[in-house]
Structure formats: C-alpha cells, structure tokens
Protein backbone atom coordinates (compact mmCIF):
# COMPACT_ATOMS: atom_id res chain seq x y z
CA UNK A 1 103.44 7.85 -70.92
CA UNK A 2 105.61 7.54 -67.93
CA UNK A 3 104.07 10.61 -66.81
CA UNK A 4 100.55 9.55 -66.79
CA UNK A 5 101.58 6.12 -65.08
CA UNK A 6 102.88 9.10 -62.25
CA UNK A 7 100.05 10.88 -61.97
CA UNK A 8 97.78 7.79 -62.02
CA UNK A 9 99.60 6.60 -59.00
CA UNK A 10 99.39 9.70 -57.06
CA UNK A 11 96.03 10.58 -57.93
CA UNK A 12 94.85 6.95 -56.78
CA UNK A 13 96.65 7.01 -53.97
CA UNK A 14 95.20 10.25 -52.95
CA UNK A 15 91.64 9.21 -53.77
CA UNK A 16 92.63 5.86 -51.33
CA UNK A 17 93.91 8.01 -48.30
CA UNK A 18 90.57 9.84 -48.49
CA UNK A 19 88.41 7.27 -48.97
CA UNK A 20 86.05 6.40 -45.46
CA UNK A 21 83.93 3.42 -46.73
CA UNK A 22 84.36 0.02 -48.55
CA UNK A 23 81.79 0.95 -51.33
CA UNK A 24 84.06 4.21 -52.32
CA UNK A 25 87.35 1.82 -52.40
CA UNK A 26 85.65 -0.24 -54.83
CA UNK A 27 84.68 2.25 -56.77
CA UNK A 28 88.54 3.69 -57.11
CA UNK A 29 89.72 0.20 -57.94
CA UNK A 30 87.43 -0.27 -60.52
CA UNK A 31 87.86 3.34 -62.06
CA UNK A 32 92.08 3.05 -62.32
CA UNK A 33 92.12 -0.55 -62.16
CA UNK A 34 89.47 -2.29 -63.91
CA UNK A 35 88.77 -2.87 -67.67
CA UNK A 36 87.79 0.42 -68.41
CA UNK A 37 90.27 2.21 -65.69
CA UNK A 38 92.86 4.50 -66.30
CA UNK A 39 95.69 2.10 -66.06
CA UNK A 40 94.08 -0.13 -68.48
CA UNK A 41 93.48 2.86 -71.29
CA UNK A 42 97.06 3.85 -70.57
CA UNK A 43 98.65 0.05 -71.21
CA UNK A 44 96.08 0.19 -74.35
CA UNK A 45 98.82 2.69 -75.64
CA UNK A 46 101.62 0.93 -75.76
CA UNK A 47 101.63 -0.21 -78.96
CA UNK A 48 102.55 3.19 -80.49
CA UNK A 49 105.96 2.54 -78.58
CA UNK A 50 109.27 1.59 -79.62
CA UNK A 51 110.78 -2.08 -78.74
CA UNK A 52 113.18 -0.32 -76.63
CA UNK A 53 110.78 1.73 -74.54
CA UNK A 54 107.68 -0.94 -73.67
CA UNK A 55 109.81 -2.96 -71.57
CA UNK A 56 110.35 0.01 -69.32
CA UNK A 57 106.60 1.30 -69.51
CA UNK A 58 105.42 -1.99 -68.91
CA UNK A 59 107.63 -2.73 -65.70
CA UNK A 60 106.55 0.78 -64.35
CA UNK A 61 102.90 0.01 -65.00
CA UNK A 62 103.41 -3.03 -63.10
CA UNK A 63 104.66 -1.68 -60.67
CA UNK A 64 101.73 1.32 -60.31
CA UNK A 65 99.19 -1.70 -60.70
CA UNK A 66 100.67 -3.09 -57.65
CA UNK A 67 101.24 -0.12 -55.55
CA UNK A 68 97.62 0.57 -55.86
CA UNK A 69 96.34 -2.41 -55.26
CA UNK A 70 98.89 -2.71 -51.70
CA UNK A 71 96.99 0.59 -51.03
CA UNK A 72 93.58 -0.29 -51.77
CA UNK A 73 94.41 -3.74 -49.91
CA UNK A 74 95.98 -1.67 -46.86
CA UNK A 75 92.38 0.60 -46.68
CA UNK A 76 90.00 -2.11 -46.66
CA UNK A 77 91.99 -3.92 -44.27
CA UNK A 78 91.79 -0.81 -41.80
CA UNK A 79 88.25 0.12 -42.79
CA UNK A 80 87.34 -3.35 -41.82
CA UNK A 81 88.72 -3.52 -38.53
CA UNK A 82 86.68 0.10 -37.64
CA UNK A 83 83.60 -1.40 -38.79
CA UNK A 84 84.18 -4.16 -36.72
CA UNK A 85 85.29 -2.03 -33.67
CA UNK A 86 82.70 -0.23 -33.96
CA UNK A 87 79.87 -2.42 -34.20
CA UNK A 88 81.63 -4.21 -31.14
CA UNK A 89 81.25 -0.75 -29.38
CA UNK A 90 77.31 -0.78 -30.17
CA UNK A 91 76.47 -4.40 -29.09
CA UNK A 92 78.81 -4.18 -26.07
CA UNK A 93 76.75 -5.92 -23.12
CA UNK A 94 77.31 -4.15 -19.46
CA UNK A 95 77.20 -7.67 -17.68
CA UNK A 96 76.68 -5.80 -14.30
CA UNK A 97 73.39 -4.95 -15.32
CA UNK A 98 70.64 -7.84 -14.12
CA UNK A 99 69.41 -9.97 -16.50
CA UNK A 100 65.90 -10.36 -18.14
CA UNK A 101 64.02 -12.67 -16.68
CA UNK A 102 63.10 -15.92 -19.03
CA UNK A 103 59.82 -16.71 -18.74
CA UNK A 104 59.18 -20.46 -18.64
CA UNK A 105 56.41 -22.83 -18.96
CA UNK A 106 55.27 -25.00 -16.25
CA UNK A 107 52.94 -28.80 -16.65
CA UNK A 108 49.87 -28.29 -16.95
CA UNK A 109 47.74 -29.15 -14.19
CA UNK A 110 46.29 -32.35 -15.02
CA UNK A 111 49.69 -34.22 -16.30
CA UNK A 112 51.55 -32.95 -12.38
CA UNK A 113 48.46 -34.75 -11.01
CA UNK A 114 48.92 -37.64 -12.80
CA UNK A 115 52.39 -37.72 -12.45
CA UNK A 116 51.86 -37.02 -8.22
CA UNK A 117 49.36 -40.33 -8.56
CA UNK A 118 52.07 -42.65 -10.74
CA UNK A 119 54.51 -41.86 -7.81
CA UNK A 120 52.23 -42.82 -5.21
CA UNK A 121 51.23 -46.28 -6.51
CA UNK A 122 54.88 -46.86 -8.56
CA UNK A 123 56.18 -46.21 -4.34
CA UNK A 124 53.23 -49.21 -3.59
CA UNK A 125 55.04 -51.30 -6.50
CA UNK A 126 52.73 -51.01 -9.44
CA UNK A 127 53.88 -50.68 -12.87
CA UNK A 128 52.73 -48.07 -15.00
CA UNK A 129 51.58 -49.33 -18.73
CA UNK A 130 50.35 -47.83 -21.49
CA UNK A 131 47.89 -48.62 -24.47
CA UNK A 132 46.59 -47.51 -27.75
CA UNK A 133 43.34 -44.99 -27.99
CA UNK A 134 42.34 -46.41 -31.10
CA UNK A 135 41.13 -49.85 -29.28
CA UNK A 136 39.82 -52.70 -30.84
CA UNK A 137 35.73 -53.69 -29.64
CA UNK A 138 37.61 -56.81 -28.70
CA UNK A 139 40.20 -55.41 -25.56
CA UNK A 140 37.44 -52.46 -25.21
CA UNK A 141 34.59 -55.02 -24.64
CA UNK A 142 34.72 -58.22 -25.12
CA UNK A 143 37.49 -59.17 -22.98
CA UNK A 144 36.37 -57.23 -20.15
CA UNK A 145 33.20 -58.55 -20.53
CA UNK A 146 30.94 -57.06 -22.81
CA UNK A 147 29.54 -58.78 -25.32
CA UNK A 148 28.38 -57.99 -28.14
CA UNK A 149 24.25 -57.06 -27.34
CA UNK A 150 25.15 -56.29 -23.95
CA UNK A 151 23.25 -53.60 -22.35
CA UNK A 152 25.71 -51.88 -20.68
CA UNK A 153 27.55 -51.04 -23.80
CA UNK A 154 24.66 -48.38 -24.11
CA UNK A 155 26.50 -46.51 -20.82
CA UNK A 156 29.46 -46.22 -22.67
CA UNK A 157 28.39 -43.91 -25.92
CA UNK A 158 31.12 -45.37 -28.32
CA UNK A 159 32.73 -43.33 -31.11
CA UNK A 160 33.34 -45.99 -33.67
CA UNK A 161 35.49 -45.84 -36.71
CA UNK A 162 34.94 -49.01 -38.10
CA UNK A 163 32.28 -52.05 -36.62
CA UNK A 164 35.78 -53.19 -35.07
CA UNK A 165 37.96 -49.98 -34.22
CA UNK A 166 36.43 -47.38 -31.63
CA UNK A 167 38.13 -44.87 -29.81
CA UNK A 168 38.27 -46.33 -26.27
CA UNK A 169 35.96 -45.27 -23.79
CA UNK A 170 38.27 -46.19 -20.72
CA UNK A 171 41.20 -47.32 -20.02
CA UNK A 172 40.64 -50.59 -19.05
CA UNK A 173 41.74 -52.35 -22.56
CA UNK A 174 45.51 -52.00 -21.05
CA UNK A 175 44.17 -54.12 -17.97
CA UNK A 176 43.67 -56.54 -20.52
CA UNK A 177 46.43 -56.43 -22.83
CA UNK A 178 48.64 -56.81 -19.67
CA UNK A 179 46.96 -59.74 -18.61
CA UNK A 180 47.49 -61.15 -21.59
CA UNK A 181 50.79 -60.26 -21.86
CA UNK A 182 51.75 -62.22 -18.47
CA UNK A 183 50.21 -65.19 -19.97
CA UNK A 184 47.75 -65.92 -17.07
CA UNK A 185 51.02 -67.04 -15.27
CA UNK A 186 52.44 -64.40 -13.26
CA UNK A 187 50.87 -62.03 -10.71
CA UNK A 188 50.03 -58.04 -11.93
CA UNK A 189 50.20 -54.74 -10.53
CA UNK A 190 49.91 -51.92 -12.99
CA UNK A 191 48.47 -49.01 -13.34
CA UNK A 192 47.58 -47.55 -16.90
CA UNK A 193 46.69 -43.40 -17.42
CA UNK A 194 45.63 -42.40 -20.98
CA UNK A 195 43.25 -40.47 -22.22
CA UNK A 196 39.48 -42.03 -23.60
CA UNK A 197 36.75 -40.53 -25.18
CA UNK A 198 33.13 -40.94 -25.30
CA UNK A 199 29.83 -39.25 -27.09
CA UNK A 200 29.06 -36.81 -24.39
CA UNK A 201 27.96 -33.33 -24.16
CA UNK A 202 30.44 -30.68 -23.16
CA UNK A 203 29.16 -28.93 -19.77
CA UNK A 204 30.79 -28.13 -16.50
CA UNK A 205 31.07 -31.87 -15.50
CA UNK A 206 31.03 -33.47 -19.16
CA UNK A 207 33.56 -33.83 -22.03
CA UNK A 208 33.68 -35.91 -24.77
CA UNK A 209 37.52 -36.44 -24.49
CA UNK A 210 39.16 -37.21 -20.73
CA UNK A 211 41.83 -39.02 -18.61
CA UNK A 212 41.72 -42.21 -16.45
CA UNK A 213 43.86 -43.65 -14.62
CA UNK A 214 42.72 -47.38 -14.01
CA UNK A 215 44.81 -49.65 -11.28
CA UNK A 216 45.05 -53.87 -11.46
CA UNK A 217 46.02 -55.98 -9.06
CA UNK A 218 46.08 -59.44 -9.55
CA UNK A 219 47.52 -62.19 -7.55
CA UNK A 220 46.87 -65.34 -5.53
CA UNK A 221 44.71 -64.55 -2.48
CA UNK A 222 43.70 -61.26 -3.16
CA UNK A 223 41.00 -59.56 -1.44
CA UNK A 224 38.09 -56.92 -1.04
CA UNK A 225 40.24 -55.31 2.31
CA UNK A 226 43.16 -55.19 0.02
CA UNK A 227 41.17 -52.91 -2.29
CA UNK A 228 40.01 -50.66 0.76
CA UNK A 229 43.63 -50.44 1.93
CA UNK A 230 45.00 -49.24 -1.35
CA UNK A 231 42.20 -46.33 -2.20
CA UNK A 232 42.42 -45.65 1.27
CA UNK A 233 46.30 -44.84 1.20
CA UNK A 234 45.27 -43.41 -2.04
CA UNK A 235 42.46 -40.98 -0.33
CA UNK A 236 44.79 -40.11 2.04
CA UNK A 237 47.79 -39.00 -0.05
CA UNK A 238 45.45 -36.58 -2.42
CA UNK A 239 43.60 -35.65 0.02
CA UNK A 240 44.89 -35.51 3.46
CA UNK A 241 44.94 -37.67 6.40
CA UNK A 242 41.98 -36.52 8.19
CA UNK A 243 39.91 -38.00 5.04
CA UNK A 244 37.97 -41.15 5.42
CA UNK A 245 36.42 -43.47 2.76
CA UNK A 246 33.67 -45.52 2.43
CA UNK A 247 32.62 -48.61 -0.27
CA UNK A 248 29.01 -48.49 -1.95
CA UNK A 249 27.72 -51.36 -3.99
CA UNK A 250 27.83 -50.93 -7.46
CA UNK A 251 27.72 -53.04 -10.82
CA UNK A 252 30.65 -52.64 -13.47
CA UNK A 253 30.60 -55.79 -15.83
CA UNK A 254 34.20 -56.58 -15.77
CA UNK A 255 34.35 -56.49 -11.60
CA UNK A 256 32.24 -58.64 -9.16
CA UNK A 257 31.45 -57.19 -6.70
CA UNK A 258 31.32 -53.69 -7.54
CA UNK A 259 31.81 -50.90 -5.36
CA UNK A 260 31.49 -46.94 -5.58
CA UNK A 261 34.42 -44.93 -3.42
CA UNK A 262 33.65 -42.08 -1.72
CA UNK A 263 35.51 -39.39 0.51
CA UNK A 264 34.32 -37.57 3.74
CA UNK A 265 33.64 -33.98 2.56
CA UNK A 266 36.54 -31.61 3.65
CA UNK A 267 34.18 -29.08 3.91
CA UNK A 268 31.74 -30.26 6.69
CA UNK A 269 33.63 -32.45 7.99
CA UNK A 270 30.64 -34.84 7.08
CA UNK A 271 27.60 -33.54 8.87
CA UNK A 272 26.58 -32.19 5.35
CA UNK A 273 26.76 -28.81 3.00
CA UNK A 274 25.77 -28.22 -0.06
CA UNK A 275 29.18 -28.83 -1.45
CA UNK A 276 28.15 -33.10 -0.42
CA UNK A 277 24.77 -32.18 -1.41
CA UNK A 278 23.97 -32.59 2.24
CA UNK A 279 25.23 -36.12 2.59
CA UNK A 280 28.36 -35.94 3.96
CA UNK A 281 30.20 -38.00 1.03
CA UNK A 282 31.30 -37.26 -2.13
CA UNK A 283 31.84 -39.56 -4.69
CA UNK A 284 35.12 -39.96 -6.29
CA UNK A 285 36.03 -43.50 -8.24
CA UNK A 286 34.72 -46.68 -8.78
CA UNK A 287 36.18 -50.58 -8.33
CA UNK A 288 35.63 -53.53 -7.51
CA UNK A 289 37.31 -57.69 -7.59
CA UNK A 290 38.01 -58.91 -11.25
CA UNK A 291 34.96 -60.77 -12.74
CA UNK A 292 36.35 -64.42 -12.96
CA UNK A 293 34.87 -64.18 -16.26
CA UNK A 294 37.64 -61.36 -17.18
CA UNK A 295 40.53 -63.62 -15.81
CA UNK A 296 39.84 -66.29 -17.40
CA UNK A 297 39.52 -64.72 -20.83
CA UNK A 298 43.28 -63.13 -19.78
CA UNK A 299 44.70 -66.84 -19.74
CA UNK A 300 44.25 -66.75 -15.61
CA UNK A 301 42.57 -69.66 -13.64
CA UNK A 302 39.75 -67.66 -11.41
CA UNK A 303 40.04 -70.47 -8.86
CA UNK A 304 43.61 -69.74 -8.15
CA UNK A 305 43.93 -66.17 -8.92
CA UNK A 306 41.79 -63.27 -7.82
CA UNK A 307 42.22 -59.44 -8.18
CA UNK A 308 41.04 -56.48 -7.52
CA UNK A 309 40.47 -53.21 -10.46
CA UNK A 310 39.99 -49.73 -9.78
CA UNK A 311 39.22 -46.67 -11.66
CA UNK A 312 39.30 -42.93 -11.76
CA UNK A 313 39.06 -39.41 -13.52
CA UNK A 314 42.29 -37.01 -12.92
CA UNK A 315 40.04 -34.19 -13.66
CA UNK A 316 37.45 -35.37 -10.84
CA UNK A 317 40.39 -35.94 -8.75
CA UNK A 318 41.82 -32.36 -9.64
CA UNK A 319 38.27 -30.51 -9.24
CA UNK A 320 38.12 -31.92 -5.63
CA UNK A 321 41.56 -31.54 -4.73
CA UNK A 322 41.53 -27.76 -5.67
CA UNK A 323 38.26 -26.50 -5.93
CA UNK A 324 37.59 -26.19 -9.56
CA UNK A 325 34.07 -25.64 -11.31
CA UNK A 326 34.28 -26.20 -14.49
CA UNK A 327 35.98 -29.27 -16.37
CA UNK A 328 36.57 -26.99 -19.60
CA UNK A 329 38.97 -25.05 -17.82
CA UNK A 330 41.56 -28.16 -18.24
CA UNK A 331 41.20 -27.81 -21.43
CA UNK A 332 40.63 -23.87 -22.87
CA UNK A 333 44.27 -23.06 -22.37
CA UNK A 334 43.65 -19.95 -20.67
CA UNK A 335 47.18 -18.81 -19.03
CA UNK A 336 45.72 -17.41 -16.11
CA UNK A 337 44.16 -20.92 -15.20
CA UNK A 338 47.35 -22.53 -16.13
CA UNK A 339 49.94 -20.57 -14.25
CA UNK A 340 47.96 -20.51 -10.79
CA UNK A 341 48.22 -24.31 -10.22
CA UNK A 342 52.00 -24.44 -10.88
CA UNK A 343 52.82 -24.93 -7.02
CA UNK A 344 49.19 -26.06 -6.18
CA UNK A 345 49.45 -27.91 -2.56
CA UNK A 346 47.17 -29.25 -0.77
CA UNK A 347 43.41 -29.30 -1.01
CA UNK A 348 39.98 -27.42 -1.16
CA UNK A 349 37.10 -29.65 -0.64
C-alpha cells in the first residue's frame, strides 16, 4: 500500500506540472483527491491492515493528500496570475493615442431662448415664477377677467378636464397667483414661462401645445411709457439695436388699454417686403396696463396701484430671431434641426 500512496503522488504531481488550465487542475484534484479518487479507494483499504501498520499508512497518506493539494494550490495560483497577465496584455490602453471624441447633447433651441429672455428681464429685476398647467377656470379666467359667458373665452379654445380643471391656455394664471400671493400689499415684477395649450390645428404657425413667457409689473405710479421702455430694451436685446417698435391698440380682457407690439422688419429696413407683408412691421407680442378689475380681484387697490402685463410666444420670438418656417420643427426632434442652433447668434429677419 505504501507503494501505491508513491506512485499516486508522483503520478499527480506529474499530471499537475503538465497541466495549462484551471478546468484540467480540477479535474486532477477531483480524480486522486475526491470521493471517488485514487487516494480515497486506497485509504478504503486500510482496514485489511494490521494495528501496527495503519498508523504508518495513514500518516503517509496524509502526507500525499497534502503534498498534492500544496501542488494543485501552487498551479492555480500561477495559472491565475497568467490569466490575469495576460488579459492585462489584451486590454492594455496606448494613452498616447487621441481619444474618441464624446458626443454630447446641447438645449434645445427653445429652452436657450428662454433662458437668454429670463436673463434679460431677471438683469431688469423681475422674478421668474412658475405655475401649474392643469389650471383651475378660476386663475385661468375668472380672475383675469373672464367670466363665466364671456365672449372672449371663445378665442381661447379650452381643453377642459373637468367644468373646473382645464389645461391653461396662457400663462397668465401665475400673474394671478402672484398677486395673490403678495396680498395686494407689496409691489410685483415677475415674469412666468411655461408651457399652455389650446384646441388648435397643427400647421406651420399653429400647435395645440406652446410656450409663453408673460411679464407683470405692478407698482405705485406705473405707466404706459414704462411698458414701451421695457419691450423696447426687450426688442433690442433679441433683436438688435437698429430695431424699432411700435404700440397698436388692441383689446385683451385682463389689460386696459391694450396694445399689439411690433418690430421694424430687419429685412427692409421698413419700406416693405414680403417677409412684413409689405408693411414694414411685423408683429411680435401683445400687452397692455392691468385692468383695475384684475387688481382688485388680486387684493390690490386700482386707485393706488397700477401695472403694466405683457405677453409672448418663444417660438414666435425664435422664428423671427432665426429665420425658421415651420413651428413643428421645435417640436419633431429631428437632430439636424437641433444641432444647428447650438451657437445660434444673432438674427435673420
């Protein structure tokens, strides 16, 4: 028996030296080591032996179990570490090489606008607020009044969700809201950009779901030249400094009197094209001094405080500013509309 114990050691540790994957050193400790291994069958044995000779078989098998197992040990150890190196060898990065260029989003063209038109006002000291899109026909109408039965809630093309929720149809609730908020106290100057929707036909110029940006300034002593001043500064800043403005009548419930803004055309310098449609103007935002009707409702006194309330459409803004046709194109996601306005400066009409 001590014999076989030999060659069981040397043939395993043969076997080990030539093994040259883990897989093939499991399989050698399993088939001398293992239940059904050669060591095992031999230790099986030793019951035919005398008293005197299985404490010497059974210190020598001991001693084979662990010499094999120190080998086996040993291999994997090594075979590990050339796995290793080699895999290191195959993923190895040459760092002089130049690097891959990450491709990156950008904003999309509509939220730099906005973001270029919150700086401007923020820099004249307006706040910028913010306000649900599921509006109640309360801060949508009512309060900027339009009551119910009026008329000119027929302009508006409502998508209700309930005979009291709507999605709003400007952004004007957060005029409002704020308003209220101050308590009819306290002077306001806020600005509030959002997106509204309204039951509209999607064309060029048409969508059902847009962006304003709505301005409020309300205050003791505040007048119709302040309201020029700011949309001219406003003109000015989007469009250039060579750009002049003029004020048209208009009616908007919630502002009295009402006025219509319009820009010089860039293109013909206002003799007319057919970009102006041959007048010289194009039309850009509307405005007007808060209806006392509308302060009052806010908690303000209309004979001590007066304001004035503008609105506008980013996307009109952004059409004019660089020359864009179609008001889908904010919103079809095509990559090679997005990317070219990335750096947009400047202006086209």
């Amino acid at each position: 028996m001590k014999e076989q114990l030999e060659d069981i050691r040397k043939e395993a540790l043969a076997e080990v030296k030539e093994a040259n994957n883990l897989k093939a050193l499991q399989e050698i400790k399993v088939t001398y080591l293992g239940k059904k291994g050669s060591l095992t069958h031999v230790l099986r044995g030793m019951g035919k032996l005398s008293k005197e000779e299985r404490p010497v078989v059974g210190e020598i098998a001991n001693k084979v179990r662990e010499v094999i197992t120190a080998a086996i040990e040993a291999k994997t150890a090594d075979l590990e570490q050339a796995e290793m190196e080699e895999k290191l060898e195959k993923e190895a990065i040459d760092v002089s090489l130049p690097g891959r260029p990450v491709r990156v989003g950008g904003p999309h063209l509509l939220t730099s606008l906005i973001e270029e038109i919150e700086d401007l006002f923020i820099g004249m000291g307006y706040e910028v607020r913010e306000g649900p899109e599921v509006e109640t026909d309360y801060y949508n109408f009512e309060a900027l009044n339009l009551p119910k039965g009026h008329p000119a809630r027929d302009m508006q093309d409502t998508f209700y969700l309930t005979n009291e929720l709507l999605l709003r149809t400007h952004t004007s609730p957060v005029q409002a809201r704020t308003m209220q908020d101050y308590g009819g106290t306290q002077p306001v100057k806020m600005i509030c950009p959002g997106k509204v929707y309204r039951r509209d036909t999607d064309d060029a110029t048409h969508s059902h779901q847009f962006t304003q940006i709505e301005g409020l300034y309300v205050d003791e002593h505040v007048r119709m030249s302040d309201l020029k001043g700011t949309l001219d500064t406003f003109a000015k800043s989007m469009f250039g400094d060579d750009r002049e403005i003029r004020l048209r009548p208009s009616f908007f419930p919630f502002t009295e009197p009402s006025v219509e803004m319009d820009i010089s055309c860039k293109v013909c310098k206002g003799d007319g094209c057919s970009v102006c449609k041959h007048s010289g103007w194009i039309e850009i935002l509307g405005g007007g001094m808060v209806h006392p009707n509308v302060l009052e409702m806010a908690g303000y006194d209309p004979d001590v405080y007066t304001g004035f309330a503008f609105g506008m459409g980013p996307e009109r803004i952004a059409m004019l500013k660089y020359g864009i046709d179609d008001i889908r194109h904010f919103y079809t996601n095509d990559k090679r509309f997005m990317t070219q306005y990335h750096h947009a400066k400047g202006g086209t009409l």
